[in-house]
C-alpha atoms as a PDB file:
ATOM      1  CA  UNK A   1     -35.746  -5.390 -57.211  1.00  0.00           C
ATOM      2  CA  UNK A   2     -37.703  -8.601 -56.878  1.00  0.00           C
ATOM      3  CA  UNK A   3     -39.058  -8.392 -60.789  1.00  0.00           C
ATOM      4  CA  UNK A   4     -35.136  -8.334 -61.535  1.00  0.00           C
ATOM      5  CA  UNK A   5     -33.690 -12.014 -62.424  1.00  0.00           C
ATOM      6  CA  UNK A   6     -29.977 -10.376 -60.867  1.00  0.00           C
ATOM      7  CA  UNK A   7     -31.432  -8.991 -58.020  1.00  0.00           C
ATOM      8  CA  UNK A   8     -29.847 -11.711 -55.715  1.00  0.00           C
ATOM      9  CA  UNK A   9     -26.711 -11.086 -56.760  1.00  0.00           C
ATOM     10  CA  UNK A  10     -27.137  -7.122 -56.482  1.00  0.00           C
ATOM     11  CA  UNK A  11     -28.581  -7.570 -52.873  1.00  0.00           C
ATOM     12  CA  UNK A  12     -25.377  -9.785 -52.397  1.00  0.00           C
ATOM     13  CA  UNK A  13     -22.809  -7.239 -53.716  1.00  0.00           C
ATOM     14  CA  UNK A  14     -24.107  -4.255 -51.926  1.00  0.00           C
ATOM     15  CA  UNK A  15     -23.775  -6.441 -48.772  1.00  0.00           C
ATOM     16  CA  UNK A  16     -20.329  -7.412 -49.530  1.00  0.00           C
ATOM     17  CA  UNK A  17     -19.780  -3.618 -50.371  1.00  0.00           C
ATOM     18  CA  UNK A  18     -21.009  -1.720 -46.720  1.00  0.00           C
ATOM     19  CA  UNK A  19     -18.330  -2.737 -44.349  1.00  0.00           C
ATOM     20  CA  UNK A  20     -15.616  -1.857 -46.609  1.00  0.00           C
ATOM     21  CA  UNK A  21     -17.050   1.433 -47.051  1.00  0.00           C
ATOM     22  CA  UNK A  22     -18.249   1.538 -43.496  1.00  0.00           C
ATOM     23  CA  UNK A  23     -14.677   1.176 -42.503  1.00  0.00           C
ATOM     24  CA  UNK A  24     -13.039   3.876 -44.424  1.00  0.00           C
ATOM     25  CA  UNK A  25     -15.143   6.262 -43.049  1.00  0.00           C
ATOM     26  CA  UNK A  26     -14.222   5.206 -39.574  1.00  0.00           C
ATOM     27  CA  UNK A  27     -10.923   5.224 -40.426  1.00  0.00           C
ATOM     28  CA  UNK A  28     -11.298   8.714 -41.764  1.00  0.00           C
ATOM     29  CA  UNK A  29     -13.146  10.235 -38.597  1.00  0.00           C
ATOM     30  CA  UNK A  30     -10.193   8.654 -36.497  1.00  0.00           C
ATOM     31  CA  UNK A  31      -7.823  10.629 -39.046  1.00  0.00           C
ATOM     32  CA  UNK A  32      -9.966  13.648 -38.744  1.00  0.00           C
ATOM     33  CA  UNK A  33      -9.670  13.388 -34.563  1.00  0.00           C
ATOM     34  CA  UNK A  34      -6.196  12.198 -34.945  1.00  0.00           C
ATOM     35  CA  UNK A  35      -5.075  15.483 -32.817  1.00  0.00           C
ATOM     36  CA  UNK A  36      -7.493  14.592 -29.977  1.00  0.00           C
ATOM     37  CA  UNK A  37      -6.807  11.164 -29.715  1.00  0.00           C
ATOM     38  CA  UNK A  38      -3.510  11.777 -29.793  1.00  0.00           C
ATOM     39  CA  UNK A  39      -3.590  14.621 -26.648  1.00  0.00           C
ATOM     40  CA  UNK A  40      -6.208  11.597 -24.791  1.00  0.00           C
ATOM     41  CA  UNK A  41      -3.689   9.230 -24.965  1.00  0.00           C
ATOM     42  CA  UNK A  42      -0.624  11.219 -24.188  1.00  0.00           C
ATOM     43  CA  UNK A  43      -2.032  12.666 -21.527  1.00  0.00           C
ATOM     44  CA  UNK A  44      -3.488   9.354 -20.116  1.00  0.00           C
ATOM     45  CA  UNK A  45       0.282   7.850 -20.307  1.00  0.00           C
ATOM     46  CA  UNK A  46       1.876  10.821 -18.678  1.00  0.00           C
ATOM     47  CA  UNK A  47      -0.880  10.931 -15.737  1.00  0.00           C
ATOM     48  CA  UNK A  48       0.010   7.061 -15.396  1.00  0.00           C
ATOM     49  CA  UNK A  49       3.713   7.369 -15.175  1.00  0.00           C
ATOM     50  CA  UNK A  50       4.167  10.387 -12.937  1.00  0.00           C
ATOM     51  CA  UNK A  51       1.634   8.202 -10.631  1.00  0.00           C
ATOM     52  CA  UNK A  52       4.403   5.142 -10.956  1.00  0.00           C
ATOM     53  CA  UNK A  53       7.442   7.455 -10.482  1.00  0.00           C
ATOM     54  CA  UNK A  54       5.607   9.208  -7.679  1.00  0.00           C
ATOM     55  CA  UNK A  55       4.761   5.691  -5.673  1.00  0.00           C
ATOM     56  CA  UNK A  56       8.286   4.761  -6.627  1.00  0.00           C
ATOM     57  CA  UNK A  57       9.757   7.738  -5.124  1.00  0.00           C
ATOM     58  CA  UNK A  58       7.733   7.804  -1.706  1.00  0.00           C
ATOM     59  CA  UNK A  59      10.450   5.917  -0.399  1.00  0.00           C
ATOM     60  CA  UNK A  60      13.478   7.758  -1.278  1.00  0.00           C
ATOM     61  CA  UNK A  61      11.752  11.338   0.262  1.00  0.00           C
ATOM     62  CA  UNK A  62      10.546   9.193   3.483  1.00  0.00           C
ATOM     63  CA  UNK A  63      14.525   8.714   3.868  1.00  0.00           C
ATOM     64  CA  UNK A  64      14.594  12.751   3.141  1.00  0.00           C
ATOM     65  CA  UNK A  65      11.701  13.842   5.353  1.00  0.00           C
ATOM     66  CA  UNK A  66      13.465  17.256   6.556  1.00  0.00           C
ATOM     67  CA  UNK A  67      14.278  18.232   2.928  1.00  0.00           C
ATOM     68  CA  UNK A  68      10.995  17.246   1.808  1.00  0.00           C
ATOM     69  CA  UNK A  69       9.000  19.026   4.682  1.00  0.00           C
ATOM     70  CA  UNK A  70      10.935  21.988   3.829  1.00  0.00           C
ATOM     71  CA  UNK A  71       9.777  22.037   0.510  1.00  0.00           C
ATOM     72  CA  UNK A  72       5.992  21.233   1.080  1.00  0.00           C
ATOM     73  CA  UNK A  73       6.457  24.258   3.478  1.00  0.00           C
ATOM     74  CA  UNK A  74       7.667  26.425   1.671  1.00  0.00           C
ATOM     75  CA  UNK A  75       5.007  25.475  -1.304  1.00  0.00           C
ATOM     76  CA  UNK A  76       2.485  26.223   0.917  1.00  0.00           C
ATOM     77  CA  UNK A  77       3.603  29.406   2.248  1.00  0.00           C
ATOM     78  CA  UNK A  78       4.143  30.308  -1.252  1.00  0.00           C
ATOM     79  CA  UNK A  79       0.603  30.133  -2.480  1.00  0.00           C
ATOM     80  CA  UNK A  80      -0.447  30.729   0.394  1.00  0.00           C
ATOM     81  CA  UNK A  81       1.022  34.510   0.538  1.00  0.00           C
ATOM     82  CA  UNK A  82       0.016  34.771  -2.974  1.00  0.00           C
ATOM     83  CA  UNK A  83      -3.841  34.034  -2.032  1.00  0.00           C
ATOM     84  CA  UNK A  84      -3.216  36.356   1.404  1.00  0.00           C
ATOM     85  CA  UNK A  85      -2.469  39.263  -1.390  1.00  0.00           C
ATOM     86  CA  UNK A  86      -5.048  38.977  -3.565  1.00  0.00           C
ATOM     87  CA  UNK A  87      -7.384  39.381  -0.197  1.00  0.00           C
ATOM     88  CA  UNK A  88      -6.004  42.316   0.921  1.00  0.00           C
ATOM     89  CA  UNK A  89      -6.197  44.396  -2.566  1.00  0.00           C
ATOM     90  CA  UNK A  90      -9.927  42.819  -3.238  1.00  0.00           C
ATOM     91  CA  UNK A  91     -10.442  44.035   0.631  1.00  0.00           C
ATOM     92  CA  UNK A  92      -8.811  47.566   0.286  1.00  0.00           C
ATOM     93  CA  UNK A  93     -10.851  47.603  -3.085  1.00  0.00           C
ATOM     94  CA  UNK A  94     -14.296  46.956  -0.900  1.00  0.00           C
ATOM     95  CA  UNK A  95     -13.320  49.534   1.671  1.00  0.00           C
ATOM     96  CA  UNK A  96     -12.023  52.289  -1.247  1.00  0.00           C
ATOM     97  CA  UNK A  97     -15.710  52.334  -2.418  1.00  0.00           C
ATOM     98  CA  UNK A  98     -17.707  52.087   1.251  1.00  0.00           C
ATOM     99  CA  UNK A  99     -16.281  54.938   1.668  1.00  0.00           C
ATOM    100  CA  UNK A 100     -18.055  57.064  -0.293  1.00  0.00           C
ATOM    101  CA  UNK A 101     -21.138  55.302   1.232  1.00  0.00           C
ATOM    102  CA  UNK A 102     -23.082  56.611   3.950  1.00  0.00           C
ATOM    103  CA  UNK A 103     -22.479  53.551   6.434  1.00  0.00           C
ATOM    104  CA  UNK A 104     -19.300  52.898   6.359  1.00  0.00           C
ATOM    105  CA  UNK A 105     -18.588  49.280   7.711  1.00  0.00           C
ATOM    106  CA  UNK A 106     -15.293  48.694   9.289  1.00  0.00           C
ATOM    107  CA  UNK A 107     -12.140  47.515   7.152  1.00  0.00           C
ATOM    108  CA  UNK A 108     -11.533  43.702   7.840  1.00  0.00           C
ATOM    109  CA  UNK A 109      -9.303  41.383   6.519  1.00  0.00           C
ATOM    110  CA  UNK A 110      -9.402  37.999   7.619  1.00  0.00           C
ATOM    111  CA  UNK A 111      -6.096  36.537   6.400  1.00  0.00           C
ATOM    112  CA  UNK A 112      -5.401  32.245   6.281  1.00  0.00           C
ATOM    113  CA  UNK A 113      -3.327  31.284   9.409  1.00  0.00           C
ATOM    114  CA  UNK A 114      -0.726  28.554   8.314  1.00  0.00           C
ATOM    115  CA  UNK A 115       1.304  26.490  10.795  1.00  0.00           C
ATOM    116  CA  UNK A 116       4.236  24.543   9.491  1.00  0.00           C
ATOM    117  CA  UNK A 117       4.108  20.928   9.009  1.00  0.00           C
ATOM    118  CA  UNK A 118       6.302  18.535  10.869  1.00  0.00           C
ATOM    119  CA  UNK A 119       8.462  15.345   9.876  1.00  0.00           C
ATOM    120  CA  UNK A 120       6.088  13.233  11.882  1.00  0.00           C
ATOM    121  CA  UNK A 121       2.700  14.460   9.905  1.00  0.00           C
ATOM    122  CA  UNK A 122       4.484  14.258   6.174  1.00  0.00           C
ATOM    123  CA  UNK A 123       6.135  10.655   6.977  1.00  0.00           C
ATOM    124  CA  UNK A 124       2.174   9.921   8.019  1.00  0.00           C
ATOM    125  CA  UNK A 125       1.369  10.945   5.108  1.00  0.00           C
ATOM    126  CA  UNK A 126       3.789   9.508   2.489  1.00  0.00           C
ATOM    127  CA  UNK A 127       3.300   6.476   4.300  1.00  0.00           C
ATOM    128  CA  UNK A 128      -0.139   6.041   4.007  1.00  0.00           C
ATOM    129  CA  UNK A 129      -0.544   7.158   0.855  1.00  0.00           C
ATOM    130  CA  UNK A 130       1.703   4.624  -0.140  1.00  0.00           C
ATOM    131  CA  UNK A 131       0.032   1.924   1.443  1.00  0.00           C
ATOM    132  CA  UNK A 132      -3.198   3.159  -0.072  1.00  0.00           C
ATOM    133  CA  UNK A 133      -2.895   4.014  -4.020  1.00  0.00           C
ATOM    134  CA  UNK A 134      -0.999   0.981  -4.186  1.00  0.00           C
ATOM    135  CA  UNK A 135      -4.391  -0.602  -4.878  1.00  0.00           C
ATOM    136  CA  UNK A 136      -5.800   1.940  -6.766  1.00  0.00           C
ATOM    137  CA  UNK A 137      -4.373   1.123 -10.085  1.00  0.00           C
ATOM    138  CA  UNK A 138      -7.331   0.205 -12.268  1.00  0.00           C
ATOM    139  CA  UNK A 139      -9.892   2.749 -13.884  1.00  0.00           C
ATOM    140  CA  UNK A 140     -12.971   0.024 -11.839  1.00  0.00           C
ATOM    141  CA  UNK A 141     -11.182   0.454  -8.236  1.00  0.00           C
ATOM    142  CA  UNK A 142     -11.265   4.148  -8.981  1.00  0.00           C
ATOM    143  CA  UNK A 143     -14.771   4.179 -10.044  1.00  0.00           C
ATOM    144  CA  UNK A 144     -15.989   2.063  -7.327  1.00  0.00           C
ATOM    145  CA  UNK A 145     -14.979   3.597  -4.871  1.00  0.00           C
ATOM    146  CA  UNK A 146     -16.171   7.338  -6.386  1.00  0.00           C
ATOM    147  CA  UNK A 147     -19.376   5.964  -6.684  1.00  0.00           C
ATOM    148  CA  UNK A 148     -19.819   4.810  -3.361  1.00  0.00           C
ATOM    149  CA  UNK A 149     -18.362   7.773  -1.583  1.00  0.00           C
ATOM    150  CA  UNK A 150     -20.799   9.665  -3.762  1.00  0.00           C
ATOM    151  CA  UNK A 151     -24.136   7.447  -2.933  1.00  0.00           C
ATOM    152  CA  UNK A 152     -23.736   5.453  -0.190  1.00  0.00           C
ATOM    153  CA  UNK A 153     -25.240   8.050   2.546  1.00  0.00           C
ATOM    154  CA  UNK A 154     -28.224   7.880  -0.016  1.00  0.00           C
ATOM    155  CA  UNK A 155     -28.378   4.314  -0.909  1.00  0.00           C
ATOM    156  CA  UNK A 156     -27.100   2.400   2.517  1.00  0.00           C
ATOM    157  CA  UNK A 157     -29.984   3.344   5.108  1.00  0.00           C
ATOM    158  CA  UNK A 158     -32.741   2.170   1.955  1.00  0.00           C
ATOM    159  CA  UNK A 159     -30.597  -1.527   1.696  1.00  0.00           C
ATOM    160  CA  UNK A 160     -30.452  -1.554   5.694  1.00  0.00           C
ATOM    161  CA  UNK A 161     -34.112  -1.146   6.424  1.00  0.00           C
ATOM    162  CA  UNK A 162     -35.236  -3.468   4.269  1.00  0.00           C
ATOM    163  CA  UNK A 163     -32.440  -6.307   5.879  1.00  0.00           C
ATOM    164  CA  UNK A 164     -35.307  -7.501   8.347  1.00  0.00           C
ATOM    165  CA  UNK A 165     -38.122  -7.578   5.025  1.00  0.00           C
ATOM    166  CA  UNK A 166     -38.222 -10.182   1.936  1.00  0.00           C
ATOM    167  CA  UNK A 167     -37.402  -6.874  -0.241  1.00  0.00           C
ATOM    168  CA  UNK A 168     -33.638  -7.014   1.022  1.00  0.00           C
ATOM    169  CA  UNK A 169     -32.227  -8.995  -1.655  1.00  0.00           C
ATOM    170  CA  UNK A 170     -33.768  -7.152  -4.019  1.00  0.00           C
ATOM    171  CA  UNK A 171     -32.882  -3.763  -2.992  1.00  0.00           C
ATOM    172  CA  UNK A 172     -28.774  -5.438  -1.840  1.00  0.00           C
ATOM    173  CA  UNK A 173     -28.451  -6.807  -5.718  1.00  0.00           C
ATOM    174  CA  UNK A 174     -30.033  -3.649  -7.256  1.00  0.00           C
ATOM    175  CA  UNK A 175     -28.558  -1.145  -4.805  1.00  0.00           C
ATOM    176  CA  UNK A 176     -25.512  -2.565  -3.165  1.00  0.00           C
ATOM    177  CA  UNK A 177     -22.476  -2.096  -6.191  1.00  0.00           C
ATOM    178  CA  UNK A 178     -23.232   1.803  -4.527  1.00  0.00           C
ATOM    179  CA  UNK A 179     -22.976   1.689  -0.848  1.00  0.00           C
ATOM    180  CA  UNK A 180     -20.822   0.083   1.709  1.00  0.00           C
ATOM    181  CA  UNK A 181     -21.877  -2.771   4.548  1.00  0.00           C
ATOM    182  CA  UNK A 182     -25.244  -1.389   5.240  1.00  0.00           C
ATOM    183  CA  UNK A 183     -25.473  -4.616   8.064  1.00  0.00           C
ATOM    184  CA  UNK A 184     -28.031  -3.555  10.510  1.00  0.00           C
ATOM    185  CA  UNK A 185     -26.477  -4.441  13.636  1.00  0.00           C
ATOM    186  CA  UNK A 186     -22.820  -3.271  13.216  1.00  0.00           C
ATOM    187  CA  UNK A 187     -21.703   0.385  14.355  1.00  0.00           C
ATOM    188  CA  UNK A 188     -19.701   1.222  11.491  1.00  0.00           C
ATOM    189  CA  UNK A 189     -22.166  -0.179   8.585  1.00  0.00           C
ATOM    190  CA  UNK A 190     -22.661   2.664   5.680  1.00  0.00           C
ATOM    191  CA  UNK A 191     -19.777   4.770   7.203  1.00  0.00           C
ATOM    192  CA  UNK A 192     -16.970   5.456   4.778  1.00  0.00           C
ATOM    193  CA  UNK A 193     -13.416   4.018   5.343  1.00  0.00           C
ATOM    194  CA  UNK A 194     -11.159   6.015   7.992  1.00  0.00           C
ATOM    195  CA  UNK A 195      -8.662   7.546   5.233  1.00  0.00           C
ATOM    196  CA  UNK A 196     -11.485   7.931   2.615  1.00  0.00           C
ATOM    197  CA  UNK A 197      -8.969  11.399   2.691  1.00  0.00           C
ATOM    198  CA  UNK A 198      -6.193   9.466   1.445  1.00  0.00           C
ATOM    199  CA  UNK A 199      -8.545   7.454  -0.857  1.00  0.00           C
ATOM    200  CA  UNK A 200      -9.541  10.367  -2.799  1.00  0.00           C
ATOM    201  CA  UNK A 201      -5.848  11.322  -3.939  1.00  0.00           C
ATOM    202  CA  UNK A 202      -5.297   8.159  -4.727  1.00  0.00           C
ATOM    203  CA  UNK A 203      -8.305   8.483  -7.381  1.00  0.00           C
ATOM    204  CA  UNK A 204      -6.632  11.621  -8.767  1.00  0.00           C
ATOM    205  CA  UNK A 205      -3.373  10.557  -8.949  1.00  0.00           C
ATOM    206  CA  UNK A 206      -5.034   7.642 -10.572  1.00  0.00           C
ATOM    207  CA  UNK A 207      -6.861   9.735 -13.177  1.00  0.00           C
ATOM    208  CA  UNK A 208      -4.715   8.441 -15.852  1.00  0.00           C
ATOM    209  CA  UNK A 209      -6.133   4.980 -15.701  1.00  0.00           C
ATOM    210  CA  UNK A 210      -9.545   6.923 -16.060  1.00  0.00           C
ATOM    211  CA  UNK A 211      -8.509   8.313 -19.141  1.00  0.00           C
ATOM    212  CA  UNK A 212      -6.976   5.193 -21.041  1.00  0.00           C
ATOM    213  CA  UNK A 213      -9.735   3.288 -19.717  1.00  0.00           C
ATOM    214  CA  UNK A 214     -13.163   5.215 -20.176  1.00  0.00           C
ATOM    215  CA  UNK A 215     -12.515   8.689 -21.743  1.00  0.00           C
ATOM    216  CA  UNK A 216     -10.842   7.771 -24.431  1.00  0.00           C
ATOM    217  CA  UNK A 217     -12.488   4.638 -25.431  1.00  0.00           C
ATOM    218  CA  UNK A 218     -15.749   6.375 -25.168  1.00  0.00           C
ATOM    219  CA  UNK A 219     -14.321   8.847 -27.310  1.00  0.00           C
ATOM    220  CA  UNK A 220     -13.458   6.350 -30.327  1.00  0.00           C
ATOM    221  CA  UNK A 221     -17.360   4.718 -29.580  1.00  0.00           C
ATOM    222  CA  UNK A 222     -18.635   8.149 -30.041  1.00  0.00           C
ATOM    223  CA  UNK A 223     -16.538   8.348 -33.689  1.00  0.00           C
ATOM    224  CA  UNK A 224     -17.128   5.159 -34.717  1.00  0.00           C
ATOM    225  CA  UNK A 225     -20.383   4.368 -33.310  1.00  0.00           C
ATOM    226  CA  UNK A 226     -22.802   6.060 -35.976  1.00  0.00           C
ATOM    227  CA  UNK A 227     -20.832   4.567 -39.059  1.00  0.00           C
ATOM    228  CA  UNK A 228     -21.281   1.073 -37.318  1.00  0.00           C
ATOM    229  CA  UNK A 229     -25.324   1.709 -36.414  1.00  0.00           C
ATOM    230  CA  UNK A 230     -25.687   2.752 -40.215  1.00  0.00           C
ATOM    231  CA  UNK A 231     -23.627  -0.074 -41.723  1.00  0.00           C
ATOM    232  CA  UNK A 232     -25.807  -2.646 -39.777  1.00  0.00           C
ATOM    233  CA  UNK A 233     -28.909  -1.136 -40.463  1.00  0.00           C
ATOM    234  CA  UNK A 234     -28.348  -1.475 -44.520  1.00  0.00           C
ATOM    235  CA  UNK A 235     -26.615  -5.252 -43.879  1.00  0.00           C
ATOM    236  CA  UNK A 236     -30.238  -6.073 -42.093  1.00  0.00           C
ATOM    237  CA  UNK A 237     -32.230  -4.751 -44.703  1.00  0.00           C
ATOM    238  CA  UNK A 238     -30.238  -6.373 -47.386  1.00  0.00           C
ATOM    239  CA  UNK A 239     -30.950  -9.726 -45.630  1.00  0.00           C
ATOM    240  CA  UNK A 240     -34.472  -9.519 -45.381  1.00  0.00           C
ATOM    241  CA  UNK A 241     -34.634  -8.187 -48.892  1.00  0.00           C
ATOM    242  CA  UNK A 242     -32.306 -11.342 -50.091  1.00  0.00           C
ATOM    243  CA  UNK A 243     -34.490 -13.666 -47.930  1.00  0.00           C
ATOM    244  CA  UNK A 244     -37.371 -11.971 -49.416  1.00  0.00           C
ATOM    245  CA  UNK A 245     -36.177 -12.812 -52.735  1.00  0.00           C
ATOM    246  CA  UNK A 246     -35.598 -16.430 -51.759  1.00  0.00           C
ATOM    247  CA  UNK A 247     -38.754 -17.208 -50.652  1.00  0.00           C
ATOM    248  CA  UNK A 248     -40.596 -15.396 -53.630  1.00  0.00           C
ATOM    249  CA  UNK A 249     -38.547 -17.716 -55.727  1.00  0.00           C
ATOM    250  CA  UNK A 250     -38.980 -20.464 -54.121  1.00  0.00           C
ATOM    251  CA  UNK A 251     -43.212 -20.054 -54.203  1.00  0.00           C
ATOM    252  CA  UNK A 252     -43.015 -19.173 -57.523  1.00  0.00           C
ATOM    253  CA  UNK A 253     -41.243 -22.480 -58.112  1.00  0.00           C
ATOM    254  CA  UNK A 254     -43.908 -24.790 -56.052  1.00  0.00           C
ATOM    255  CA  UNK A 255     -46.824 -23.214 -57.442  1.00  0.00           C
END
């Protein structure tokens, strides 16, 4: 290339040529996943309105809290008979085939016990539920708090006894985005919040902003990403073959 006078200008025209090509073949692999995408997205958007509607709604079924209960009872009782079944015919399954064994364990069947909810414990629980996923309406709040609950018994007692060393800030800057107050001297440091229970349904009714917001964009990186790495390997190696050119020219010239 550098013994051809046009090489310049074919250095310059395969650089002008990559991204164009680079992005029909993105836009291809996005037509190729269209199907995918498509099922990301939708169900990202449905998980995020049936949140709204169900925030929306908390106060309309706190006005209904004797219909409601009846329902979530019922539910319950439901499934919960269902499971009960299933028990009993893997149990008398067990005990059909000890029998022809020569110790023959007594039959058992342990059975859930289910006592019916009242007004007082749903409205409790609409209620602060409501108060709670209120604030949980961004894929980082959701995060956040999933990664403390899930390393802070780890992380807080290393970040709390190093508070009384020089290695505190250090281990609080590093450390800290994954535990909670880890101060040495209060009684509730690295504990989780009270109604961490009500926190965690508020993450999966808040999946949907988990999906729009990390899934599926790390979906499109993973499509896209390769093309990308490729085109701007070939545009960097075209520049330093075009400077290369340059400055061979240009010694040629002083000499």
């Amino acid at each position: 290339m550098d013994d051809n006078p046009d090489a310049l200008s074919d250095v310059i025209t395969a650089f002008v040529e990559i991204w164009p090509m680079a992005a029909i073949i993105v836009v291809n692999r996005i037509k190729a996943a269209w199907f995918s995408l498509l099922v990301l997205l939708g169900l990202g958007v449905e998980l995020v309105v049936y949140r709204a509607l169900f925030l929306r709604s908390i106060p309309h079924m706190l006005h209904h809290l004797g219909l409601v209960t009846a329902i979530i009872d019922t539910l319950i009782f439901v499934f919960t008979t269902m499971e009960d079944a299933v028990i009993l015919i893997v149990a008398a399954v067990k005990d059909f085939i000890h029998m022809f064994e020569r110790s023959k364990p007594k039959p058992h069947f342990k059975l859930h016990k289910y006592k019916l909810l009242s007004t007082d414990q749903i409205q409790q629980a609409l209620t602060q539920t409501g108060a709670t996923c209120s604030d949980y309406n961004t894929m980082p709040k959701i995060m956040s708090f999933i990664t403390r609950q899930t390393f802070s018994p780890y992380v807080c007692p290393v970040i709390r006894a190093t508070e009384p060393t020089i290695l505190y800030k250090v281990t609080n800057d590093t450390l800290g985005w994954m535990s909670y107050s880890s101060e040495m001297y209060n009684s509730d440091s690295c504990r989780s919040p009270p109604d961490d229970n009500y926190m965690w349904i508020c993450c999966g009714v808040g999946s949907g902003f988990v999906i729009l917001e990390v899934i599926l964009p790390l979906y499109v990186l993973v499509l896209t990403l390769p093309t990308l790495l490729s085109a701007v390997l070939h545009s960097l190696k075209l520049v330093y073959s075009g400077v290369s050119i340059v400055a061979k020219s240009h010694g040629k010239r002083y000499q």
